[in-house]
Protein backbone atom coordinates (compact mmCIF):
# COMPACT_ATOMS: atom_id res chain seq x y z
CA UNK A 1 29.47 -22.47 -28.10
CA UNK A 2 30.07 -21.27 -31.90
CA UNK A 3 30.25 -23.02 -34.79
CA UNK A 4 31.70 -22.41 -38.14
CA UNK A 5 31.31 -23.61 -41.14
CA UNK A 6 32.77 -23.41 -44.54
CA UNK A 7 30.50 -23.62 -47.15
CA UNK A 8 32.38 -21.13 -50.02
CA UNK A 9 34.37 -24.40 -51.76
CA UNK A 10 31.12 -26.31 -52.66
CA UNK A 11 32.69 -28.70 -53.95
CA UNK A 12 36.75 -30.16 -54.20
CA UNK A 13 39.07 -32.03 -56.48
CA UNK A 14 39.55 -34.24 -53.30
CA UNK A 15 35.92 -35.20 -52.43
CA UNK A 16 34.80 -34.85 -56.39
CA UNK A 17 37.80 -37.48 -57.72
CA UNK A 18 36.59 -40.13 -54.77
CA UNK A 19 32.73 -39.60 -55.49
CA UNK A 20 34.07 -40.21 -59.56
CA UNK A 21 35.79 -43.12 -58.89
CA UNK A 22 32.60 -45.21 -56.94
CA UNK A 23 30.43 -43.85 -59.19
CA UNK A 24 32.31 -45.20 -62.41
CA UNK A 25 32.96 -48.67 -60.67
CA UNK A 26 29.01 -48.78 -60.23
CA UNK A 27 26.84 -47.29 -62.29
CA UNK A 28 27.18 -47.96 -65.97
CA UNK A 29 23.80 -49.56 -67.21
CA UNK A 30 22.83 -48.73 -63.94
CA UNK A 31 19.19 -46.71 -62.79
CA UNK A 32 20.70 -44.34 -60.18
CA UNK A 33 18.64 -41.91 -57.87
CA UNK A 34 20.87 -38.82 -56.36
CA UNK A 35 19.47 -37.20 -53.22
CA UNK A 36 20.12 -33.67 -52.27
CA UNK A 37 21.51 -33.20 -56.33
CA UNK A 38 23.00 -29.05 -55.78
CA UNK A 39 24.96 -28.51 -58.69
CA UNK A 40 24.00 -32.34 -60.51
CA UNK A 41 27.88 -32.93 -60.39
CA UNK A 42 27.81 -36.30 -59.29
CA UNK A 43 24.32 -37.31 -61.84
CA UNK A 44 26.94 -35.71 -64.25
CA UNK A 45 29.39 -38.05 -63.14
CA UNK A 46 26.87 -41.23 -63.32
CA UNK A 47 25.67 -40.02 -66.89
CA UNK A 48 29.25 -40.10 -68.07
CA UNK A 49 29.73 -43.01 -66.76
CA UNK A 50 26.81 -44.40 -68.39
CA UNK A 51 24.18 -44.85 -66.45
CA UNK A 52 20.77 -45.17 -68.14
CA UNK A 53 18.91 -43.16 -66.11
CA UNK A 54 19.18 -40.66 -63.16
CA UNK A 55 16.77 -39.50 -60.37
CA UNK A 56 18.17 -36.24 -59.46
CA UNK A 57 15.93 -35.00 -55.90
CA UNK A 58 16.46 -31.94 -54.49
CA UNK A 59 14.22 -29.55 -52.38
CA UNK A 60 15.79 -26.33 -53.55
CA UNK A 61 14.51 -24.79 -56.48
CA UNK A 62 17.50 -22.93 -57.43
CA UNK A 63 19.82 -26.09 -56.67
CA UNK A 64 17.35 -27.86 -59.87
CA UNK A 65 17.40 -25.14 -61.77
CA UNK A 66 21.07 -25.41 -61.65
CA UNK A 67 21.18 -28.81 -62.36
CA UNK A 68 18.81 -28.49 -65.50
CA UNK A 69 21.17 -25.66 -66.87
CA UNK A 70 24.72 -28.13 -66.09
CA UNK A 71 22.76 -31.16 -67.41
CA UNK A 72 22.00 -28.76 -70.76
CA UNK A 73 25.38 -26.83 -71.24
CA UNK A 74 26.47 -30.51 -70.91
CA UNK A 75 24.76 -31.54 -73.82
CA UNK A 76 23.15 -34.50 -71.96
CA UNK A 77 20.01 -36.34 -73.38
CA UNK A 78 16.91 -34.94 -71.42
CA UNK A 79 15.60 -38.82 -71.52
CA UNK A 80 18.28 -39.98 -69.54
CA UNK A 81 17.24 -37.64 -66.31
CA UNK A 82 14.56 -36.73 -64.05
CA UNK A 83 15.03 -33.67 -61.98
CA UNK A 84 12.49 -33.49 -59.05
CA UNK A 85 11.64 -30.38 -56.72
CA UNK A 86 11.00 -32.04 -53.43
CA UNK A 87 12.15 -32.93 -50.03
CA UNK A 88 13.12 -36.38 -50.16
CA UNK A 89 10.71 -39.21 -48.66
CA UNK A 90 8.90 -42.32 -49.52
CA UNK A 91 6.43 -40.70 -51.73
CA UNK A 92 9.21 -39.49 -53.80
CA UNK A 93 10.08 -43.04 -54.80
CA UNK A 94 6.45 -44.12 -55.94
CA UNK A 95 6.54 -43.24 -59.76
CA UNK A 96 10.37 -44.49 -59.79
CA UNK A 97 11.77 -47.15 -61.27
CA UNK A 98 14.10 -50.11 -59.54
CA UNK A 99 17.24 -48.11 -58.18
CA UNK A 100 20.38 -50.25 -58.31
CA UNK A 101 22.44 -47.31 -57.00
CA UNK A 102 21.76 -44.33 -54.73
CA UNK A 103 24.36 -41.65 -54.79
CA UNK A 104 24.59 -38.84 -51.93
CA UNK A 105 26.42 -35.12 -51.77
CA UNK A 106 23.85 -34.53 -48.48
CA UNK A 107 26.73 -35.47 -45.93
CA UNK A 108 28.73 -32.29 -45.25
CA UNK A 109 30.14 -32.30 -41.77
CA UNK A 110 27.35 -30.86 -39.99
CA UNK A 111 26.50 -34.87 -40.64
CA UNK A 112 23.19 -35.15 -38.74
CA UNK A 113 21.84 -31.44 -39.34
CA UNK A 114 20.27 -32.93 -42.47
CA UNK A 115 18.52 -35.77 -40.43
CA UNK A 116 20.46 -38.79 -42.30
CA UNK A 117 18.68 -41.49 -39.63
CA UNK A 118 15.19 -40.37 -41.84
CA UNK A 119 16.93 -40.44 -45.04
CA UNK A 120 18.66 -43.66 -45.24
CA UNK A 121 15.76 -45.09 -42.52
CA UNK A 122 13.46 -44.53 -45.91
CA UNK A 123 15.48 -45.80 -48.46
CA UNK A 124 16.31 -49.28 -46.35
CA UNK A 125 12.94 -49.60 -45.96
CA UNK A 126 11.53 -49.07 -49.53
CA UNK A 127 11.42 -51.43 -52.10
CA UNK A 128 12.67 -50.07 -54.97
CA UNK A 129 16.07 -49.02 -52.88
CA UNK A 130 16.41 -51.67 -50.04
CA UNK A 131 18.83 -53.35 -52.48
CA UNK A 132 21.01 -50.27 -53.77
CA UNK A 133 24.63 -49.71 -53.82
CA UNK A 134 24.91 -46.40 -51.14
CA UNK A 135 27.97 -43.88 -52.08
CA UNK A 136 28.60 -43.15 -49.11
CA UNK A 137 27.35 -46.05 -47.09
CA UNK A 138 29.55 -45.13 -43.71
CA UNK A 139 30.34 -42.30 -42.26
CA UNK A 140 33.36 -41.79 -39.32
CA UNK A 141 33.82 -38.38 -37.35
CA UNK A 142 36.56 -37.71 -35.63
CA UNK A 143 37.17 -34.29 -33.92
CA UNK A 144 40.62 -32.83 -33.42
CA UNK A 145 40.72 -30.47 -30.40
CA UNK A 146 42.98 -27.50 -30.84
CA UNK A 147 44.24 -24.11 -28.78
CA UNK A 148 44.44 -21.81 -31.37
CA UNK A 149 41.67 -20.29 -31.17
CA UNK A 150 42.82 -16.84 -32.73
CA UNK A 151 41.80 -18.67 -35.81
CA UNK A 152 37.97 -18.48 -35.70
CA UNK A 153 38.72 -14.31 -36.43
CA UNK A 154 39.92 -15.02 -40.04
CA UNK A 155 37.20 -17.67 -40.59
CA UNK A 156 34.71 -15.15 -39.86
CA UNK A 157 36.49 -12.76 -42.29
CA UNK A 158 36.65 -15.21 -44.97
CA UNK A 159 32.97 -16.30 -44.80
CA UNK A 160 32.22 -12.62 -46.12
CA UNK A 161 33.54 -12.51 -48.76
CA UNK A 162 31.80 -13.95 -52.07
CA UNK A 163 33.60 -14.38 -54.98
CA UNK A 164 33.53 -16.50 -58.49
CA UNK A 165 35.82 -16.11 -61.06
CA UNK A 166 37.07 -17.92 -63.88
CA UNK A 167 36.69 -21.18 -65.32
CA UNK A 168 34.95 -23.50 -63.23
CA UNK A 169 36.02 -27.55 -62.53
CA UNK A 170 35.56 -30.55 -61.23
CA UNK A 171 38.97 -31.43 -60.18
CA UNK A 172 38.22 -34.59 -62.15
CA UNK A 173 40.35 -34.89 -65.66
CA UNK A 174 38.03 -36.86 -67.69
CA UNK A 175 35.05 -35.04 -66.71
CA UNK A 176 36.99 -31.42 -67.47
CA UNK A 177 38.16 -33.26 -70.63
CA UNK A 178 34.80 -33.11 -72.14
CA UNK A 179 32.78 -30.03 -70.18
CA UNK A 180 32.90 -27.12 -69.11
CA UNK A 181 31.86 -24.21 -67.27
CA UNK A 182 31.83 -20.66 -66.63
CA UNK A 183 30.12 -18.40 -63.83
CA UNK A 184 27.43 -17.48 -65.63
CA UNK A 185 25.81 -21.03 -64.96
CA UNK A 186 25.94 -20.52 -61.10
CA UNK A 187 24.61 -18.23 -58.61
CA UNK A 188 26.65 -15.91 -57.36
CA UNK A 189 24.36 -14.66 -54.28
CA UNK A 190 22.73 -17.75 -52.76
CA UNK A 191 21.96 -18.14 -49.43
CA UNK A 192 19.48 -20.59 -47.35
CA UNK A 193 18.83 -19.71 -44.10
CA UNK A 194 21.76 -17.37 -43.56
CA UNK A 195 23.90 -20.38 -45.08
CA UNK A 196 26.04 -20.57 -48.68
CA UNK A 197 23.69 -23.10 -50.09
CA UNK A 198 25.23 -23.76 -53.65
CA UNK A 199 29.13 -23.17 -53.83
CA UNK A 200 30.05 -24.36 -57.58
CA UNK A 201 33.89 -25.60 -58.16
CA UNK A 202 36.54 -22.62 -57.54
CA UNK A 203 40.37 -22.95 -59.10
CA UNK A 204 42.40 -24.57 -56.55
CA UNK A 205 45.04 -21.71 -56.69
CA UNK A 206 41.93 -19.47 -55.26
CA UNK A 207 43.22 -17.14 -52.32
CA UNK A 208 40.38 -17.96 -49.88
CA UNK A 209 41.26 -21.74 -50.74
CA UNK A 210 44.90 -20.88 -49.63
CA UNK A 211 43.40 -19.15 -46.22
CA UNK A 212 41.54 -21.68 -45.21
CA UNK A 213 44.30 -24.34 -45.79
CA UNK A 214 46.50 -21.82 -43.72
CA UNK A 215 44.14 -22.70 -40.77
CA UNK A 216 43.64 -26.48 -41.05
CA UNK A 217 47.20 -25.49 -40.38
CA UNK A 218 46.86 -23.52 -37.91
CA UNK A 219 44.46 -25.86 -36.19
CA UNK A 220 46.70 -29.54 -36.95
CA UNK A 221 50.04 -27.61 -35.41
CA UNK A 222 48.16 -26.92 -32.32
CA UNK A 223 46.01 -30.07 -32.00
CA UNK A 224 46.25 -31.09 -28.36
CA UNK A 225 43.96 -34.56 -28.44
CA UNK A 226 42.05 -36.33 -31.02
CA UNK A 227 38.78 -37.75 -30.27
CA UNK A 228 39.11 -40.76 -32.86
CA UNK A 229 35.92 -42.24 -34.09
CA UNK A 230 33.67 -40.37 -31.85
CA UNK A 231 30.78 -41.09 -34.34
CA UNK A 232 30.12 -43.90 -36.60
CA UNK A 233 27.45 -44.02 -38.88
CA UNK A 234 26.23 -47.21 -41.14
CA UNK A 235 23.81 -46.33 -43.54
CA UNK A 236 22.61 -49.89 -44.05
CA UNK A 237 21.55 -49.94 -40.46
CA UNK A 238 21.42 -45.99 -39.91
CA UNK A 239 20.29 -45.51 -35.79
CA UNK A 240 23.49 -43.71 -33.84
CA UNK A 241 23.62 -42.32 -30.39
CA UNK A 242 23.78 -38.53 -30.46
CA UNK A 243 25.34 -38.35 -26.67
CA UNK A 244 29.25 -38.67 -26.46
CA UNK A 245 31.79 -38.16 -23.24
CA UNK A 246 34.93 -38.54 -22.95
CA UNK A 247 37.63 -37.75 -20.48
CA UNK A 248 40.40 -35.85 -21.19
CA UNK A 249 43.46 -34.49 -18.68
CA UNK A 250 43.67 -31.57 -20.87
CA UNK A 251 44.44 -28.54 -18.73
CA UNK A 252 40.99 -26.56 -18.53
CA UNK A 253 40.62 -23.39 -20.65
CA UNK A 254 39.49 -22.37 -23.90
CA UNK A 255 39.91 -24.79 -26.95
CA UNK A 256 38.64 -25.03 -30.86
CA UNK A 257 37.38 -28.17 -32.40
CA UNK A 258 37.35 -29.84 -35.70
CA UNK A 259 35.23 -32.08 -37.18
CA UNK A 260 36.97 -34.40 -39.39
CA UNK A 261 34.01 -36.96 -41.06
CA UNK A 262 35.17 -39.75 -42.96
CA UNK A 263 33.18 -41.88 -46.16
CA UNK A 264 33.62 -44.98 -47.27
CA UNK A 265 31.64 -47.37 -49.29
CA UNK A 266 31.77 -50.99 -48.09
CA UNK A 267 29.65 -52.62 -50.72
CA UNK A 268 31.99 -51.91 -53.69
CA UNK A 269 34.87 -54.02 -53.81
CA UNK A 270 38.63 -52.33 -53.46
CA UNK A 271 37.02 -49.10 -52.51
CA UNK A 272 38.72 -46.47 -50.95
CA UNK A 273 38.48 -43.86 -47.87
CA UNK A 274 37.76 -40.31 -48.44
CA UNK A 275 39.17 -37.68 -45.24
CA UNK A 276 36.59 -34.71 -45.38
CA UNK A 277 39.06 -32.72 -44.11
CA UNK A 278 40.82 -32.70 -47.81
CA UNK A 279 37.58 -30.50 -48.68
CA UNK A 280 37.81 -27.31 -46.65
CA UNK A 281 34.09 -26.79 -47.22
CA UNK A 282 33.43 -29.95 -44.94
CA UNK A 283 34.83 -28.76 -42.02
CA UNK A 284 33.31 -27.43 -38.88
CA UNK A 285 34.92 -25.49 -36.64
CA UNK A 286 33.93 -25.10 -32.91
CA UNK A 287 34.84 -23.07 -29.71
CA UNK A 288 34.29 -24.17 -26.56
CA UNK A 289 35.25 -23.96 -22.82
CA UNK A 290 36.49 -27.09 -20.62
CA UNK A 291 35.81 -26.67 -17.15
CA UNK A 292 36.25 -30.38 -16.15
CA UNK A 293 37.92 -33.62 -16.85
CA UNK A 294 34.69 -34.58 -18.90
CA UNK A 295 34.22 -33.49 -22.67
CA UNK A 296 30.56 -33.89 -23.69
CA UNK A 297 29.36 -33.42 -27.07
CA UNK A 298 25.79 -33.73 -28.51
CA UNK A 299 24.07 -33.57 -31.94
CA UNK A 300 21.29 -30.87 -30.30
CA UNK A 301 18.25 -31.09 -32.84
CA UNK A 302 17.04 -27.22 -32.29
CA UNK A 303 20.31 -26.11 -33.22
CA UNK A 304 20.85 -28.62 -35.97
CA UNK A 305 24.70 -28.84 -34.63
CA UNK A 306 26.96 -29.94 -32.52
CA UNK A 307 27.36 -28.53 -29.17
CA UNK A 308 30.28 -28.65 -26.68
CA UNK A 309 30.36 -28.51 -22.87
CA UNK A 310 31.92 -30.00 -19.74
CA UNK A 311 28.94 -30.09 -18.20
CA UNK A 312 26.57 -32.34 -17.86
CA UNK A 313 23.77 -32.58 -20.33
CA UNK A 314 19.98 -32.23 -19.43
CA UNK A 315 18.34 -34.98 -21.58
């Protein structure tokens, strides 16, 4: 089994725009705390839309030096943010105040690579978050079996190459109506463990944005069965099975899979769904073999992915 992911569009006009729109429905005069903060886009988002104080947490030192420098060129009063170098736990919510909302860019599609169960297990159980308004608060995967295969050549290609150029957005108007950016805020060469860990905004009208919506293409025009729902994650109550089969009279052979995860945010009222498969940076790609009527798929913790296989697993 392979797996690919897309990491070079950190961030979308799709995914940014929904994010924008619960966070201005819930934080103004609002103490918010964003976990996993990468570029600060979304504490942006909450400053602007008047929050009165943000937690910004991340355990990369080069994601809070980024958010420092976007937070700055953004002309945002340092008294209105914290930016904290740390893994996220309950220690990092001692010398915090109340949270009333708690704002997350940690779900990419690898969804449990990033142990969410631990995360959302601590803020449920903490005081000073029990009560918070999650963006996201549910998460849906779906996975969209495909045959063409032929595909996974080009992603490889594409993942090579590493390119920023231009003026960078959000995607979101009023945001890009009063900042801005250029490259020389981001890092250009950034990787964490062999993976694109901070992948600022890119024009839309970018060319390895157009090949990689060439092979959602690709992949949708040969889709063969969709697994609908396969996982389903509440973050209010956040244990999930990690063990899925399902039968399938699909004629054995070689087949690709995509993982399609879906947020929503039940607490806020006339909310809407995001599809992660708008972003093409939150989409997984897999390859695997069916040998039998039975598709299995498992969330294996040493490879922090997703694995495929018609056989039985050994638990």
């Amino acid at each position: 089994m392979e797996s690919y992911d897309q990491h070079m569009l950190f961030s979308s006009p799709a995914r940014n725009n929904w994010f924008y729109k619960q966070i201005k429905k819930t934080c103004n005069n609002k103490v918010c705390l964003d976990i996993g903060t990468g570029s600060g886009v979304l504490s942006l988002f909450a400053l602007h839309s008047g929050a009165t104080h943000v937690y910004m947490i991340d355990s990369n030192p080069e994601c809070c030096n980024l958010a420092s420098n976007v937070m700055h060129h953004s002309g945002i009063d340092p008294q209105r943010y914290t930016i904290i170098n740390e893994e996220f736990n309950s220690n990092s919510l001692k010398n915090l105040k109340n949270i009333d909302v708690v704002i997350s860019e940690l779900v990419t599609s690898n969804l449990f690579g990033i142990d969410l169960e631990k995360i959302y297990s601590t803020i449920k159980q903490n005081d000073k978050t029990r009560d918070a308004i999650l963006i996201p608060d549910t998460i849906k995967g779906t996975f969209s079996i495909f045959k063409n295969i032929e595909m996974f050549d080009t992603i490889d290609a594409i993942r090579k190459q590493n390119k920023i150029s231009g003026l960078i957005k959000t995607g979101v108007e009023e945001i890009d109506r009063n900042y801005s950016y250029n490259k020389s805020l981001f890092i250009s060469d950034f990787f964490v463990n062999g993976r694109y860990c901070v992948r600022p905004f890119k024009k839309s009208d970018h060319s390895d944005y157009v090949h990689l919506l060439k092979l959602y293409d690709y992949a949708l025009n040969s889709t063969v069965d969709v697994l609908k729902n396969v996982i389903n994650f509440d973050m209010h109550h956040p244990d999930i099975n990690k063990v899925w089969r399902t039968s399938s009279n699909l004629e054995n052979g070689d087949y690709g899979a995509m993982l399609i995860g879906t947020l929503s945010c039940s607490q806020i009222k006339n909310s809407t769904t995001h599809l992660m498969n708008q972003d093409v940076w939150a989409t997984y790609f897999y390859k695997f073999s069916k040998t039998s009527d039975t598709i299995n798929i498992k969330f294996d913790h040493n490879k922090s992915d997703f694995v495929f296989s018609s056989k039985e697993f050994v638990q």
